[in-house]
Protein backbone atom coordinates (compact mmCIF):
# COMPACT_ATOMS: atom_id res chain seq x y z
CA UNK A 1 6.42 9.41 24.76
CA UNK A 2 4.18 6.34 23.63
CA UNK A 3 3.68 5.40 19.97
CA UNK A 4 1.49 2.73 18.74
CA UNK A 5 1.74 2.48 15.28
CA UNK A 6 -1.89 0.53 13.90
CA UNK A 7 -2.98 -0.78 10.21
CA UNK A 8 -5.73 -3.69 9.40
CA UNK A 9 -4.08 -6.82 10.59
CA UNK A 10 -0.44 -5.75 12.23
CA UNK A 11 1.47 -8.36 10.38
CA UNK A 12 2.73 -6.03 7.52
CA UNK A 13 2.54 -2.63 8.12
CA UNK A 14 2.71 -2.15 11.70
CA UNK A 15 4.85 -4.69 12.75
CA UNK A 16 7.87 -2.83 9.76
CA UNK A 17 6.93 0.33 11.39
CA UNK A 18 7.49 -0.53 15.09
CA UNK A 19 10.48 -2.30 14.36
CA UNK A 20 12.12 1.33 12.30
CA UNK A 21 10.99 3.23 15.45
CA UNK A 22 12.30 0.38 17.69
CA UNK A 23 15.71 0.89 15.87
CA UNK A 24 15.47 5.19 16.02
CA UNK A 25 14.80 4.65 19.60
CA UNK A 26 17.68 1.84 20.23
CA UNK A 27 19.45 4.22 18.68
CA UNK A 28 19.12 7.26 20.64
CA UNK A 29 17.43 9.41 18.28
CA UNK A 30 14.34 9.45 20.33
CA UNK A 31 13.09 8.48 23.95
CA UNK A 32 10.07 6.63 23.53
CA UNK A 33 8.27 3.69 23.75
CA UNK A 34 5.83 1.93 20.53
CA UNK A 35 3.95 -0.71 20.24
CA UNK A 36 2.04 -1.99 17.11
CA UNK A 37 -1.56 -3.00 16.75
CA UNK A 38 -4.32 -4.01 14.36
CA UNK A 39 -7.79 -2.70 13.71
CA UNK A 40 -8.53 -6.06 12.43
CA UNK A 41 -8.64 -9.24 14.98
CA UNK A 42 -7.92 -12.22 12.12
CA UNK A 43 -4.27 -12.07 12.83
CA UNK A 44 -4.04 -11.74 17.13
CA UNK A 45 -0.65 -13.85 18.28
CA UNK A 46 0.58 -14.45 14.75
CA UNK A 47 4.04 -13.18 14.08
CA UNK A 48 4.79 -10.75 11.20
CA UNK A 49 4.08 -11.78 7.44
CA UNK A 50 7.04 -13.34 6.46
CA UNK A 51 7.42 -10.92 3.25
CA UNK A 52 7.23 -7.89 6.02
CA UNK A 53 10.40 -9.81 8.28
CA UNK A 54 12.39 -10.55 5.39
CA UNK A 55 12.11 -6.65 3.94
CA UNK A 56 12.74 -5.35 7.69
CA UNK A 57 15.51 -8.13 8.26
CA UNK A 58 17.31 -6.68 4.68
CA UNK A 59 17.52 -3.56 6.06
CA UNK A 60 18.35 -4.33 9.31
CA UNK A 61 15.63 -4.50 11.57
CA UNK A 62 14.32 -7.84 13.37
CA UNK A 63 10.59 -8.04 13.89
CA UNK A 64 10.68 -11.70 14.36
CA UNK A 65 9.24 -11.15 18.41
CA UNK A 66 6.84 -8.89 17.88
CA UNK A 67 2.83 -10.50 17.52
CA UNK A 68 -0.50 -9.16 16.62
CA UNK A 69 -3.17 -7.61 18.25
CA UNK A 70 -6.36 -6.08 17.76
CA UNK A 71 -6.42 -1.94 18.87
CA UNK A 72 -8.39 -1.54 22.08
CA UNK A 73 -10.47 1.20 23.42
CA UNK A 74 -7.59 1.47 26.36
CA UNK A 75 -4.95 2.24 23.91
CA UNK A 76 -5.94 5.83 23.79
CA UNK A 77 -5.30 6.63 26.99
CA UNK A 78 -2.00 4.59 27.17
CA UNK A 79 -0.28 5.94 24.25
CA UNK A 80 0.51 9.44 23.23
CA UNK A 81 0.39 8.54 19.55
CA UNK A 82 -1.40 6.80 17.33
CA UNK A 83 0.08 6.74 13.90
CA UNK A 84 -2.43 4.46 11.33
CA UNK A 85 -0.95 3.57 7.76
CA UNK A 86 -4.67 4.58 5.67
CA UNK A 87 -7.89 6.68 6.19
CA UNK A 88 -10.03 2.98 6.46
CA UNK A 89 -7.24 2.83 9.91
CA UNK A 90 -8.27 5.93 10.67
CA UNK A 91 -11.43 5.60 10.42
CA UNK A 92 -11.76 2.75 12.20
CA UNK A 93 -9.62 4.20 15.16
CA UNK A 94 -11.24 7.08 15.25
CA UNK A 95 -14.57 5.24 16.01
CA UNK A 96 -13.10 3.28 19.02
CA UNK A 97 -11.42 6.52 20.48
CA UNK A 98 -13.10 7.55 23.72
CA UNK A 99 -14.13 11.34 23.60
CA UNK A 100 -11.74 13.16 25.46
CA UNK A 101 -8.94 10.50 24.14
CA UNK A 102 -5.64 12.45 25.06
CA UNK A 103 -3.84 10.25 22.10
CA UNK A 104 -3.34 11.87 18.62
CA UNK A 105 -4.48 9.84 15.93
CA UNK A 106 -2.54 10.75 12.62
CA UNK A 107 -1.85 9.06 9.42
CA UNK A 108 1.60 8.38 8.84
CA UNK A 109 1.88 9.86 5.44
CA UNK A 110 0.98 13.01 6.82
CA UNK A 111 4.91 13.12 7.23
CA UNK A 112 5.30 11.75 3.60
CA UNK A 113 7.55 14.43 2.10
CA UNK A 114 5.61 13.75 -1.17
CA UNK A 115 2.04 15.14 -0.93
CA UNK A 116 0.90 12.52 -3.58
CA UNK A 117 1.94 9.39 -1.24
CA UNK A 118 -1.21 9.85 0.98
CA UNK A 119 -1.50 6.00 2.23
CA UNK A 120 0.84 3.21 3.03
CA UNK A 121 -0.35 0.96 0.63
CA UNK A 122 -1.24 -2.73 2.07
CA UNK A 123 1.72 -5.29 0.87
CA UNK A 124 -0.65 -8.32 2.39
CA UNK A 125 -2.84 -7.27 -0.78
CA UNK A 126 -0.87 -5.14 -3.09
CA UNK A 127 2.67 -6.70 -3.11
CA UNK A 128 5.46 -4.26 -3.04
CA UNK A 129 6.86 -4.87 0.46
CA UNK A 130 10.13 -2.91 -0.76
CA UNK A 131 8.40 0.09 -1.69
CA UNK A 132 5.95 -0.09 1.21
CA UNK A 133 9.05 -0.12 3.79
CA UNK A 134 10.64 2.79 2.24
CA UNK A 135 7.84 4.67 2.82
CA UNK A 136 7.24 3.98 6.02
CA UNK A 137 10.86 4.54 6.90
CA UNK A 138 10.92 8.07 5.26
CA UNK A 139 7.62 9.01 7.12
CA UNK A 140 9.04 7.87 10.03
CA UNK A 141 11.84 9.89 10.06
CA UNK A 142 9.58 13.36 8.88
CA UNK A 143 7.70 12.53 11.99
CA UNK A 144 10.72 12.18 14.36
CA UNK A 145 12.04 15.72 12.78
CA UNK A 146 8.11 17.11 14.04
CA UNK A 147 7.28 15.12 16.60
């Protein structure tokens, strides 16, 4: 299985989900491969935000290789999955997805236990990189118990 995991620039939210899958699948809890991407192209080569390395590093988790770039039309047929952090993601995926795409596009919080967490919220603009991690971690690990 392929996951790419996409938000707006792939320096926050992306990049901290990649690296929990990266660990689940270093792990042995799943066999896969992910990737991260961006719908956004203001960010492509930059590492992660620092704010988003130092959360992942706390618990764990180095995303300090990993580098931005933009979601491409191609991605849909490479991947499997393609798990965005906020309807404007999904939107904007949805839009470059060829008809016929054999990915599924899905919002992460679809996995959120808690119906009222329906986003990942953006850290780069909101703050709250602890918070933001946590729930990407818990959705991840809904969506390994469905996928």
């Amino acid at each position: 299985m392929k996951v790419l995991m996409v938000c707006l620039g792939n320096i926050c939210r992306s990049p901290m989900a990649h690296g929990i899958l990266r660990e689940r699948i270093n792990n042995g809890e799943i066999e896969a491969a992910v990737d991260s991407a961006g719908t956004g192209d203001w960010h492509i080569g930059e590492s992660p935000d620092s704010r988003a390395a130092a959360v992942a590093s706390d618990n764990g988790i180095d995303i300090s290789d990993l580098r931005a770039r933009q979601l491409q039309e191609d991605d849909f047929s490479e991947f499997d999955w393609i798990i965005v952090m906020d309807d404007k993601n999904y939107e904007d995926a949805r839009k470059l997805a060829p008809s016929g795409t054999r990915a599924q596009l899905v919002r992460l919080t679809d996995y959120h236990p808690d119906p009222a967490i329906n986003r990942v919220p953006d850290p780069y603009l909101e703050g709250g990189f602890d918070k933001v991690f946590d729930i990407i971690r818990t959705s991840i690990d809904r969506w390994l118990q469905k996928a």
